[in-house]
C-alpha atoms as a PDB file:
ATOM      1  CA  UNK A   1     -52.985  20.607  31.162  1.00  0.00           C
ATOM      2  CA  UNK A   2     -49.987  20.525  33.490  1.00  0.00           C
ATOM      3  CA  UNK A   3     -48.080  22.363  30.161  1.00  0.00           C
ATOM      4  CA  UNK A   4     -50.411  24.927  30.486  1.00  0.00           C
ATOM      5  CA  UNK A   5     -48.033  28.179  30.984  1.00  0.00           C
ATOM      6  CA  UNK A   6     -51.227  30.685  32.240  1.00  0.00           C
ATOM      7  CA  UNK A   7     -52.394  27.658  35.098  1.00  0.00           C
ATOM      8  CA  UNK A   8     -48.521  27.453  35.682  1.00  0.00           C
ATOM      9  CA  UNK A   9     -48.351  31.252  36.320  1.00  0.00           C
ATOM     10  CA  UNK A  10     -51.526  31.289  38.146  1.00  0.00           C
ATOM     11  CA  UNK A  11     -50.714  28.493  40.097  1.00  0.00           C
ATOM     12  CA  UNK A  12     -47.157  30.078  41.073  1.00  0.00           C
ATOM     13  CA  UNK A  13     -49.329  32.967  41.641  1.00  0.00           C
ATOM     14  CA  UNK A  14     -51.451  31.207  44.476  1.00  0.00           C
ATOM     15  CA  UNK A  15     -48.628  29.879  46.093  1.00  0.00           C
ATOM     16  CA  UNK A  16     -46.351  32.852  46.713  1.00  0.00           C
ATOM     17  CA  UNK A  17     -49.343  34.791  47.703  1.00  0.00           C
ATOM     18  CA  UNK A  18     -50.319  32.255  50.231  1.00  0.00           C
ATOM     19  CA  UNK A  19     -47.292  32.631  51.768  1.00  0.00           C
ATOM     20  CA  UNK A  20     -47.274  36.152  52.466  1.00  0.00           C
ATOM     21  CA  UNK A  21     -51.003  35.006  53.760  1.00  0.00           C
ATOM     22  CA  UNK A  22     -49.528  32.862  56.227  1.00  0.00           C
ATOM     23  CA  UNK A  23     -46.678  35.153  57.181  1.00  0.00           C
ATOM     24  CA  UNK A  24     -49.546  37.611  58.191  1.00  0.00           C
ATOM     25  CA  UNK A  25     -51.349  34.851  59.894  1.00  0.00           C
ATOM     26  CA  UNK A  26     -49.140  33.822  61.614  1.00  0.00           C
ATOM     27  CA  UNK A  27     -49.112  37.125  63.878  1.00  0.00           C
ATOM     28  CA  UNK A  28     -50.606  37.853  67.471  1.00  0.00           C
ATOM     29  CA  UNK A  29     -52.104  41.259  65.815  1.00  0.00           C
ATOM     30  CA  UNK A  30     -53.033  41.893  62.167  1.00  0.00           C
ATOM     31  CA  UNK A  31     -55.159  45.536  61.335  1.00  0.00           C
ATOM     32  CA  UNK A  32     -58.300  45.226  60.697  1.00  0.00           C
ATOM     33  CA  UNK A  33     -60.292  47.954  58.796  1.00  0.00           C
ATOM     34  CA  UNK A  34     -63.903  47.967  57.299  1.00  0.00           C
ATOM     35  CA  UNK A  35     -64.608  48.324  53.463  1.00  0.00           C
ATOM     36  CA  UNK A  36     -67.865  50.042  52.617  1.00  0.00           C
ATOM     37  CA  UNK A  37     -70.081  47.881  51.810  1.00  0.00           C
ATOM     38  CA  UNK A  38     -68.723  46.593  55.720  1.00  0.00           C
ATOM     39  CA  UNK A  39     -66.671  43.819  54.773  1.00  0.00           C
ATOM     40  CA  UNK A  40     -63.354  43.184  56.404  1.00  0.00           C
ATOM     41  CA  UNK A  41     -60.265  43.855  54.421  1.00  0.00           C
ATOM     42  CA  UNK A  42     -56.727  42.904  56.406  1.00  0.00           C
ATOM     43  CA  UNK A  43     -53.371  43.782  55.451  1.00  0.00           C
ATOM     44  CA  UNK A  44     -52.890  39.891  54.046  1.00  0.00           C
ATOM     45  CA  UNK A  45     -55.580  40.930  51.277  1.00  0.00           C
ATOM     46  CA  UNK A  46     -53.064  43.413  50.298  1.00  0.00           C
ATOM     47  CA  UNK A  47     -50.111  42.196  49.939  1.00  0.00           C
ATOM     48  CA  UNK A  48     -52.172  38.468  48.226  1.00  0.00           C
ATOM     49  CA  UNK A  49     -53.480  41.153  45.862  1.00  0.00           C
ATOM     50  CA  UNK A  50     -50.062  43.108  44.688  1.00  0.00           C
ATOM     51  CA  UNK A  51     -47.809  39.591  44.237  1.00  0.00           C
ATOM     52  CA  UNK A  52     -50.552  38.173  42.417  1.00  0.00           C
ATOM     53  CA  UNK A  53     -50.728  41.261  40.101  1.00  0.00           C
ATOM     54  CA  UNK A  54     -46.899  40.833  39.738  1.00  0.00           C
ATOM     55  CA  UNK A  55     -47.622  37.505  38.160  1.00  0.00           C
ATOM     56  CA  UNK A  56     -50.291  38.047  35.915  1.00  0.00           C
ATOM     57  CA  UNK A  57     -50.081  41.693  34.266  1.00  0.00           C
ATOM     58  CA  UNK A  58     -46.768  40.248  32.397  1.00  0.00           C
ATOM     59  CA  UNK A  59     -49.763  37.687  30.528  1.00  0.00           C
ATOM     60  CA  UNK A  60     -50.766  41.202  28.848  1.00  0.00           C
ATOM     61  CA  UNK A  61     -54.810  39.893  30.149  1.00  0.00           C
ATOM     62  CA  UNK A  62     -56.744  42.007  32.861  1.00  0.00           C
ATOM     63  CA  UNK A  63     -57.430  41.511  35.907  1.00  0.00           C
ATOM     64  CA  UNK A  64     -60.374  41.670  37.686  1.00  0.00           C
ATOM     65  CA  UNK A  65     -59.781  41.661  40.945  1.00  0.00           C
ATOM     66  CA  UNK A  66     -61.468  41.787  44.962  1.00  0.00           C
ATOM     67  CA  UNK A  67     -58.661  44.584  45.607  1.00  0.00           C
ATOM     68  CA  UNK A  68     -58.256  46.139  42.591  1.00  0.00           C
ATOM     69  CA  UNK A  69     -59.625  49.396  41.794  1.00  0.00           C
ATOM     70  CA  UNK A  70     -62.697  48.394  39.603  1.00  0.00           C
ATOM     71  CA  UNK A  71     -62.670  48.969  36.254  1.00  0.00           C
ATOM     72  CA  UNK A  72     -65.883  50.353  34.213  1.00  0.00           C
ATOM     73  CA  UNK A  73     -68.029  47.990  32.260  1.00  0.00           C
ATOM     74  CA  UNK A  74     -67.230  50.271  29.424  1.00  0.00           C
ATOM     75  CA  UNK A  75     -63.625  49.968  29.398  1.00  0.00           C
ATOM     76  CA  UNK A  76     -64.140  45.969  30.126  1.00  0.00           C
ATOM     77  CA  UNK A  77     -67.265  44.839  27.680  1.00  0.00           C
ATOM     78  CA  UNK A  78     -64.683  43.978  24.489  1.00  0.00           C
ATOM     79  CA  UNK A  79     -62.282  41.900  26.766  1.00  0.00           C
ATOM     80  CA  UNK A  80     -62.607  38.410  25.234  1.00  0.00           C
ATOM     81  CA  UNK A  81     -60.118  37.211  28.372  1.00  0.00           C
ATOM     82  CA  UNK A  82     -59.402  38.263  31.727  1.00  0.00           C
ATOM     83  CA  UNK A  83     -57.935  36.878  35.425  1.00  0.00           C
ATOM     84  CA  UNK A  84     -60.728  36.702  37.652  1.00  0.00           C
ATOM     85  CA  UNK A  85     -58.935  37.343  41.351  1.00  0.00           C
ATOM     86  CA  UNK A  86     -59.819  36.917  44.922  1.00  0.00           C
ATOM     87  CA  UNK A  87     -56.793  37.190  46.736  1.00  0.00           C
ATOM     88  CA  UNK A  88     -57.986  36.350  50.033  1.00  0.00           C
ATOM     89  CA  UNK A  89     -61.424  34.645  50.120  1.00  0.00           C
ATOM     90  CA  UNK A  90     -62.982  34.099  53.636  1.00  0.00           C
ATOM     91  CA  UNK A  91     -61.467  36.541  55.195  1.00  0.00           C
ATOM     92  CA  UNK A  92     -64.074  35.824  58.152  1.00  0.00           C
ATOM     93  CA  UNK A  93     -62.426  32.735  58.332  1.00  0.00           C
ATOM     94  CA  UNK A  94     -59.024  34.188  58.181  1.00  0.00           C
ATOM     95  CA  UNK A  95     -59.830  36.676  60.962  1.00  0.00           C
ATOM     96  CA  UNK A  96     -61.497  33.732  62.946  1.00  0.00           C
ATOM     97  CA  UNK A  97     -58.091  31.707  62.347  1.00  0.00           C
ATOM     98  CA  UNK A  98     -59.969  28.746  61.675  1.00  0.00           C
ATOM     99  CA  UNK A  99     -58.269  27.934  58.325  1.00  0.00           C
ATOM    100  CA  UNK A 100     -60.981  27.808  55.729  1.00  0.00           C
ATOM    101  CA  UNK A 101     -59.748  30.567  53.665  1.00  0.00           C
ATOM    102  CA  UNK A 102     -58.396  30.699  50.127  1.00  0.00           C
ATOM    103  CA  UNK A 103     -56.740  32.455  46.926  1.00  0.00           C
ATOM    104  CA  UNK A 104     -58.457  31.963  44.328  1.00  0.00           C
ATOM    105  CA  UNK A 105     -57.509  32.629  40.675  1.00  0.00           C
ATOM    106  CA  UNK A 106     -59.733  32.180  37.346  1.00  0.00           C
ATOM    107  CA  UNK A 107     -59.024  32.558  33.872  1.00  0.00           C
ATOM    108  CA  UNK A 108     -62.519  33.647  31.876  1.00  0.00           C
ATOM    109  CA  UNK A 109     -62.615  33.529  28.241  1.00  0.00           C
ATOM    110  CA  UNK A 110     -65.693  34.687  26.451  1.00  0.00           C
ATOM    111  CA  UNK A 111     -67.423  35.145  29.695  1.00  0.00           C
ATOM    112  CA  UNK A 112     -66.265  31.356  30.562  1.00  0.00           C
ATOM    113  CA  UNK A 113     -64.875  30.211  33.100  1.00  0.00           C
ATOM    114  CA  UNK A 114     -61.186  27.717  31.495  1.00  0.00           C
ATOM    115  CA  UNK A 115     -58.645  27.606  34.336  1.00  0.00           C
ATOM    116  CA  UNK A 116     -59.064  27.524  37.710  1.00  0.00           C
ATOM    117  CA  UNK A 117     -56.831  27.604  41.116  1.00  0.00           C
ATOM    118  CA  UNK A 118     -57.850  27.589  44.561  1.00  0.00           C
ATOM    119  CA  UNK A 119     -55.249  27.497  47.279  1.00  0.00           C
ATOM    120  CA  UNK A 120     -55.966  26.840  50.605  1.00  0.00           C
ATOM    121  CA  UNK A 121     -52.436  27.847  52.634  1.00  0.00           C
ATOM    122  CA  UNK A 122     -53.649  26.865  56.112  1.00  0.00           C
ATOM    123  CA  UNK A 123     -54.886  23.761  55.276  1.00  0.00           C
ATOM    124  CA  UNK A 124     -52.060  23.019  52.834  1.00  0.00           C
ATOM    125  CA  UNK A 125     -54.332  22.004  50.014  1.00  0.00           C
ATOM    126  CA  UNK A 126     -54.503  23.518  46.135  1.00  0.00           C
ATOM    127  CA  UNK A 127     -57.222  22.446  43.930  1.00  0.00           C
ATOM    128  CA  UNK A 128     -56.559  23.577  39.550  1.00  0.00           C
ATOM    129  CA  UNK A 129     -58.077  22.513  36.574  1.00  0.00           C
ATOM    130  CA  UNK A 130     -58.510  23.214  32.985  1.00  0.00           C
ATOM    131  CA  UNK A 131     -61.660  22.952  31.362  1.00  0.00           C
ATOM    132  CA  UNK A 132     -60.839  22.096  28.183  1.00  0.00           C
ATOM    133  CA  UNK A 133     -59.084  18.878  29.899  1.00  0.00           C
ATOM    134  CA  UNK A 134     -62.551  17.793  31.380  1.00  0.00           C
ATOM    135  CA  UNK A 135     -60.038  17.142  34.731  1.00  0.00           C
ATOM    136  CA  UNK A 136     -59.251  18.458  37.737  1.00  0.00           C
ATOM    137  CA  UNK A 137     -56.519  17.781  40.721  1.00  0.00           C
ATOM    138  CA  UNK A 138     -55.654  18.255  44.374  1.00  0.00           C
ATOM    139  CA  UNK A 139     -52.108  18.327  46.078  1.00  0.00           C
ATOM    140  CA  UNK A 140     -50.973  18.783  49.010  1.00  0.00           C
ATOM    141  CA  UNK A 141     -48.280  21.619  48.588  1.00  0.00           C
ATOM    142  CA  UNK A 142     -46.723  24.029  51.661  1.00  0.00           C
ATOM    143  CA  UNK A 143     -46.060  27.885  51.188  1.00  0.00           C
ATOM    144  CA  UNK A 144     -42.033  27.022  50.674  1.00  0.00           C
ATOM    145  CA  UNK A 145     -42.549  25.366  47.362  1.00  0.00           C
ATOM    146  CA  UNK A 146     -40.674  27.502  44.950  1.00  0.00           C
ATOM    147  CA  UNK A 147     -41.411  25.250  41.380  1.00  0.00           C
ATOM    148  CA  UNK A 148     -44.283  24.393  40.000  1.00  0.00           C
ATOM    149  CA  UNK A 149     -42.309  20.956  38.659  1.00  0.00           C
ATOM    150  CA  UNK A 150     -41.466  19.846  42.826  1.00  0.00           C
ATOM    151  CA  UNK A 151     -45.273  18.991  43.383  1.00  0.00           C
ATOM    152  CA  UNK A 152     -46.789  18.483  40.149  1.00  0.00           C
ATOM    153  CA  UNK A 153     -46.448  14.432  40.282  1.00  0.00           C
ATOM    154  CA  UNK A 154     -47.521  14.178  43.292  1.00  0.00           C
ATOM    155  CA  UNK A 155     -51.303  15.436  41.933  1.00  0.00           C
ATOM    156  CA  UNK A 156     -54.326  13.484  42.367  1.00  0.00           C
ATOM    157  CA  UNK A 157     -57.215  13.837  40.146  1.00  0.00           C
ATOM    158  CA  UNK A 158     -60.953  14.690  41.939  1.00  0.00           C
ATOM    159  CA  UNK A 159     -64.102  13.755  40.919  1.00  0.00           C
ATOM    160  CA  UNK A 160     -67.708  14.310  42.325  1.00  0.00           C
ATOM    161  CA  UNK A 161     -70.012  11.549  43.363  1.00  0.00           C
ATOM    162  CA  UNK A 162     -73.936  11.420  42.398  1.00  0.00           C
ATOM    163  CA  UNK A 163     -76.334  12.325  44.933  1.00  0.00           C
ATOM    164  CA  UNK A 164     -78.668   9.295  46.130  1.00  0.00           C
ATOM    165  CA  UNK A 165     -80.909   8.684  48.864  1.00  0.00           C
ATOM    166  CA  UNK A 166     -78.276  10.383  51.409  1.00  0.00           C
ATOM    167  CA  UNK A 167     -77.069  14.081  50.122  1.00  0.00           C
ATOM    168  CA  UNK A 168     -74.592  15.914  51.717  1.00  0.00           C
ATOM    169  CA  UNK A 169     -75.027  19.476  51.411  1.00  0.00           C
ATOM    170  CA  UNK A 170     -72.720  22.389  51.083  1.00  0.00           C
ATOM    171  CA  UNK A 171     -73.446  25.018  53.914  1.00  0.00           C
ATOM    172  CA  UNK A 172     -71.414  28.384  54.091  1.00  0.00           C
ATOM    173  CA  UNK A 173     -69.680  28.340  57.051  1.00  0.00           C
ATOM    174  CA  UNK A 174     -71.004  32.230  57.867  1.00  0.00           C
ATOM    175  CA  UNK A 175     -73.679  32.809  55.455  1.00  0.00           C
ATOM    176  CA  UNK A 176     -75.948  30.238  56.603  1.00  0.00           C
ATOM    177  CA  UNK A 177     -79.541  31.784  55.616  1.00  0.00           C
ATOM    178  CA  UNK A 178     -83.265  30.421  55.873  1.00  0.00           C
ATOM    179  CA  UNK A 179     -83.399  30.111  52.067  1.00  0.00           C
ATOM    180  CA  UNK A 180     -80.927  27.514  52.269  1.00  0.00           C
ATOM    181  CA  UNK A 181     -83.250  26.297  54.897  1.00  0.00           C
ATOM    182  CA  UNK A 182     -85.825  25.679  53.167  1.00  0.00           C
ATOM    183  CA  UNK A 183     -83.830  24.015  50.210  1.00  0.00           C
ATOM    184  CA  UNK A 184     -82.512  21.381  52.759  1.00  0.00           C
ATOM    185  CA  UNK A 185     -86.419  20.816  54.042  1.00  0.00           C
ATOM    186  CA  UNK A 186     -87.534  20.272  50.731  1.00  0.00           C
ATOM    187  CA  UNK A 187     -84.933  17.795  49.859  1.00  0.00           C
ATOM    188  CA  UNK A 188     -86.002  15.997  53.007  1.00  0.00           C
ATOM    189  CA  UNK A 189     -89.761  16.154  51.363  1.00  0.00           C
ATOM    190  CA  UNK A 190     -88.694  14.775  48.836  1.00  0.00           C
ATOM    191  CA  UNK A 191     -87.285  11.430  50.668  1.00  0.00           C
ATOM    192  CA  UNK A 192     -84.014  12.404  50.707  1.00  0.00           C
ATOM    193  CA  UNK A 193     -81.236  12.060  54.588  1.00  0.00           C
ATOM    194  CA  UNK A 194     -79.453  15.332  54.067  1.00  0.00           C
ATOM    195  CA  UNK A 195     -76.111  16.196  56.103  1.00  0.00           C
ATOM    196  CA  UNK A 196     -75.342  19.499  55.951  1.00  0.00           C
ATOM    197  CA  UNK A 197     -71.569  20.543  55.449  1.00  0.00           C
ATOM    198  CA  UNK A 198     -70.267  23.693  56.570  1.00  0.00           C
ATOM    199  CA  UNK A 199     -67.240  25.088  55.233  1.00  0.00           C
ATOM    200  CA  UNK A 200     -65.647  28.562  54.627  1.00  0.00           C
ATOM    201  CA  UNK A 201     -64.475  30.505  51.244  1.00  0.00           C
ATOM    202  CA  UNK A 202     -65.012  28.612  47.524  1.00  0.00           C
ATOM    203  CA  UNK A 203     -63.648  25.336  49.485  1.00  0.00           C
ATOM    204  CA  UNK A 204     -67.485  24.735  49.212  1.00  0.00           C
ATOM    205  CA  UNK A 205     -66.963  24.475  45.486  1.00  0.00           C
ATOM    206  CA  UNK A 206     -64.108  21.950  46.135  1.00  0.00           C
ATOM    207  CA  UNK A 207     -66.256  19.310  48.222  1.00  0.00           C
ATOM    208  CA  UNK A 208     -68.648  18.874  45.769  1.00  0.00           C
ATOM    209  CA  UNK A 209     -65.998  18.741  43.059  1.00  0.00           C
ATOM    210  CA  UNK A 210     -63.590  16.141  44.766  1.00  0.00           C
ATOM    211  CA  UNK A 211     -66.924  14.360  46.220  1.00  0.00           C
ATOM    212  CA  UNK A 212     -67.111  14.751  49.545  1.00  0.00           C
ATOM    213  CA  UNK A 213     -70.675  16.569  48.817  1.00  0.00           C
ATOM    214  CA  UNK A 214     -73.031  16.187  46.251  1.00  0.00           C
ATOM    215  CA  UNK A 215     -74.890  19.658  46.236  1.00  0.00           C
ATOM    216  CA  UNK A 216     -73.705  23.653  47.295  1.00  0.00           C
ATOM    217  CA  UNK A 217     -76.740  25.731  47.273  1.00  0.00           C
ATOM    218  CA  UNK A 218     -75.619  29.422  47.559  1.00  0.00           C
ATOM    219  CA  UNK A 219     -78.449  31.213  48.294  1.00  0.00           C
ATOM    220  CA  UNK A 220     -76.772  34.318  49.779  1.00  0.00           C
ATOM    221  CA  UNK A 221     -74.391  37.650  47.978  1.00  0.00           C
ATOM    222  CA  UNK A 222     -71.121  36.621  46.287  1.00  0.00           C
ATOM    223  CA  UNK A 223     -69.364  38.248  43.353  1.00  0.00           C
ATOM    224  CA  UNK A 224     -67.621  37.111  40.715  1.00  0.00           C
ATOM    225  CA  UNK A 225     -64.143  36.454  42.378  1.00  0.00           C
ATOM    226  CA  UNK A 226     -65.667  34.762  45.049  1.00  0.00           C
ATOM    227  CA  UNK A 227     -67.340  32.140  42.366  1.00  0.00           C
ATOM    228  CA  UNK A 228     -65.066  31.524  38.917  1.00  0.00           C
ATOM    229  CA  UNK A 229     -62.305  29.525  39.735  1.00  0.00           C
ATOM    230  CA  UNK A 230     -64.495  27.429  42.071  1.00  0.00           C
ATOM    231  CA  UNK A 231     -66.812  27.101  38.828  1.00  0.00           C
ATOM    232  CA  UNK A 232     -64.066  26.019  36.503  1.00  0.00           C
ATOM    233  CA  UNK A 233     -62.710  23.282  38.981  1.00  0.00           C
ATOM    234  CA  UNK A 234     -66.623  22.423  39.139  1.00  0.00           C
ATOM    235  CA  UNK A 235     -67.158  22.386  35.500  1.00  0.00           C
ATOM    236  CA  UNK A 236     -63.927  20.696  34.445  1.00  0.00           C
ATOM    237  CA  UNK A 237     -65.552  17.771  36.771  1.00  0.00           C
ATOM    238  CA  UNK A 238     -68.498  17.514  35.391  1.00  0.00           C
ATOM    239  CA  UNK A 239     -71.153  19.902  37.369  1.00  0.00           C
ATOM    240  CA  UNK A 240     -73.161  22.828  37.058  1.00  0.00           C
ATOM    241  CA  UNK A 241     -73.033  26.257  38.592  1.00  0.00           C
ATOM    242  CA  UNK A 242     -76.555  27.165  37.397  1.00  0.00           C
ATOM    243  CA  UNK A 243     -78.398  30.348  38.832  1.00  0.00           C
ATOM    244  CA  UNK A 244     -81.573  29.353  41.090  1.00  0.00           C
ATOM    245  CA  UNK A 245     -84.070  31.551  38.618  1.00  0.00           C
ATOM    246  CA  UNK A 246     -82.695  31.015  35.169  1.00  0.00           C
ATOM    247  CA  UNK A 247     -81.629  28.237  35.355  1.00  0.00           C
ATOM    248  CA  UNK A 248     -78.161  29.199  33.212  1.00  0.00           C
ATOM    249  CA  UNK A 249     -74.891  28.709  34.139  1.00  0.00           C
ATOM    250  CA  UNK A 250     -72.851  32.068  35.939  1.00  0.00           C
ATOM    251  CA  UNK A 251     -70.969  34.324  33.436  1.00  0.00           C
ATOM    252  CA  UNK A 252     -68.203  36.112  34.085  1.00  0.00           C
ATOM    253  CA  UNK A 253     -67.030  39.785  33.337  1.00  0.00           C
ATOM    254  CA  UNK A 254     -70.666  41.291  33.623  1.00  0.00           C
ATOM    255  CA  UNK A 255     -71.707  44.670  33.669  1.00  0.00           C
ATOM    256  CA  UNK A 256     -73.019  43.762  37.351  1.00  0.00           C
ATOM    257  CA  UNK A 257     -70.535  42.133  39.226  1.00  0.00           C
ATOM    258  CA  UNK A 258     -72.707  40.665  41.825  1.00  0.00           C
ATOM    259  CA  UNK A 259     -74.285  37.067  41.190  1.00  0.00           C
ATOM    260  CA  UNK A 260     -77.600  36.174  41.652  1.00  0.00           C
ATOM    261  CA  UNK A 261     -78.353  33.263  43.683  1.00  0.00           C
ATOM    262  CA  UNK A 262     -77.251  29.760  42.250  1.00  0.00           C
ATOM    263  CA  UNK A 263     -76.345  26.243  43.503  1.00  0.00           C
ATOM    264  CA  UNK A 264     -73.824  23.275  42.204  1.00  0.00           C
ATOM    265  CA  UNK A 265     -74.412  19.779  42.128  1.00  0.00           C
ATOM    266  CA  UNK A 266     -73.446  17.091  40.009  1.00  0.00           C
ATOM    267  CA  UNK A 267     -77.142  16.654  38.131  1.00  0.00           C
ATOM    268  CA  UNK A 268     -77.418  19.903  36.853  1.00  0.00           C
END
């Protein structure tokens, strides 16, 4: 896996557009404006967005991304690959400076979820995995790190733990909802101690992966970027990412770009 040149690139990726995250965050005053469907967009999503693109349109696959302008379901129905892109994710936490905020880059193939990078610049921390590898790693890397080869060693490999008697459960920092709820009172019906989590952006995905949770319900809106590369880190570990209704894992690169309601955990 750590051969891999499209994790390398999307890994590189991550970290140069965390640092232009940071640079921004870093700032006593950063605009503000509202998207339509009300969502904040900052100036750090920007400029996340454009070095990103710089490192993955030379791969000659397309890009999906928060930021980009979206591209019809016509054009994008015979892709049998594309980057999956949120260039900032949480930017509620980002705006709230409380840290919990990510890039996060996915490679789909086939509608799959393979590679997967999630780089949190605040806290320091990158999750990646590939699939395929049935592995995936954290590391503790700073925005200044120019090579992929000056942190690579120092990777440790994650894995969940299965949920008992005592469940900790993935809560979204600011989507907290009553469905989710009334998942965590029915687990408690069921004779289960439940201590909820809260966390910002697809680090959700990462506590279950690494095991510091054992189940993320997400009963709440999220799109595609917001969910793939969380789902390969999840899947190269071991869990499902299975809608709430169907039952069947997320796909990638649909016609509707918004997810239906799923949760993770390491039963399936």
């Amino acid at each position: 896996m750590m051969n891999n040149p499209n994790l390398q690139t999307a890994i590189m990726a991550a970290l140069k557009a965390g640092r232009a995250i940071m640079d921004i965050y870093k700032e006593e005053d950063f605009q503000i404006v509202q998207k339509k469907d009300e969502s904040p967009l900052t100036i750090a999503d920007e400029r996340a967005n454009d070095i990103i693109n710089k490192y993955l349109v030379p791969t000659g696959i397309p890009i999906i991304s928060e930021e980009n302008k979206q591209i019809s379901y016509e054009k994008r129905k015979n892709w049998t690959k594309c980057w999956i892109v949120d260039p900032l994710d949480g930017t509620k936490e980002f705006i709230k400076r409380n840290g919990e905020f990510t890039v996060n880059i996915a490679l789909i193939e086939e509608g799959k979820p393979k590679l997967g990078v999630i780089y949190a610049p605040a806290l320091q921390m990158l999750y990646f995995a590939d699939v395929n590898d049935g592995k995936a790693y954290r590391v503790s890397v700073n925005t200044t790190t120019e090579q992929y080869e000056k942190f690579k060693d120092g990777t440790e490999e994650i894995r969940p733990k299965a949920a008992g008697t005592f469940i900790k459960v993935v809560g979204s920092r600011s989507h907290m909802n009553q469905d989710t709820l009334d998942f965590i009172e029915d687990l408690k019906k069921k004779g289960k101690e439940v201590e909820v989590v809260s966390k910002g952006s697809s680090l959700k995905f990462c506590l279950v992966a690494e095991g510091a949770a054992q189940i993320y319900p997400r009963f709440a809106p999220t799109m595609e970027w917001d969910t793939a590369a969380g789902q390969a880190i999840c899947e190269a570990v071991g869990l499902k990412c299975l809608l709430k209704n169907s039952g069947e894992s997320i796909t990638y690169n649909r016609k509707n770009l918004l997810n239906d309601h799923f949760f993770v955990s390491y039963e399936g």
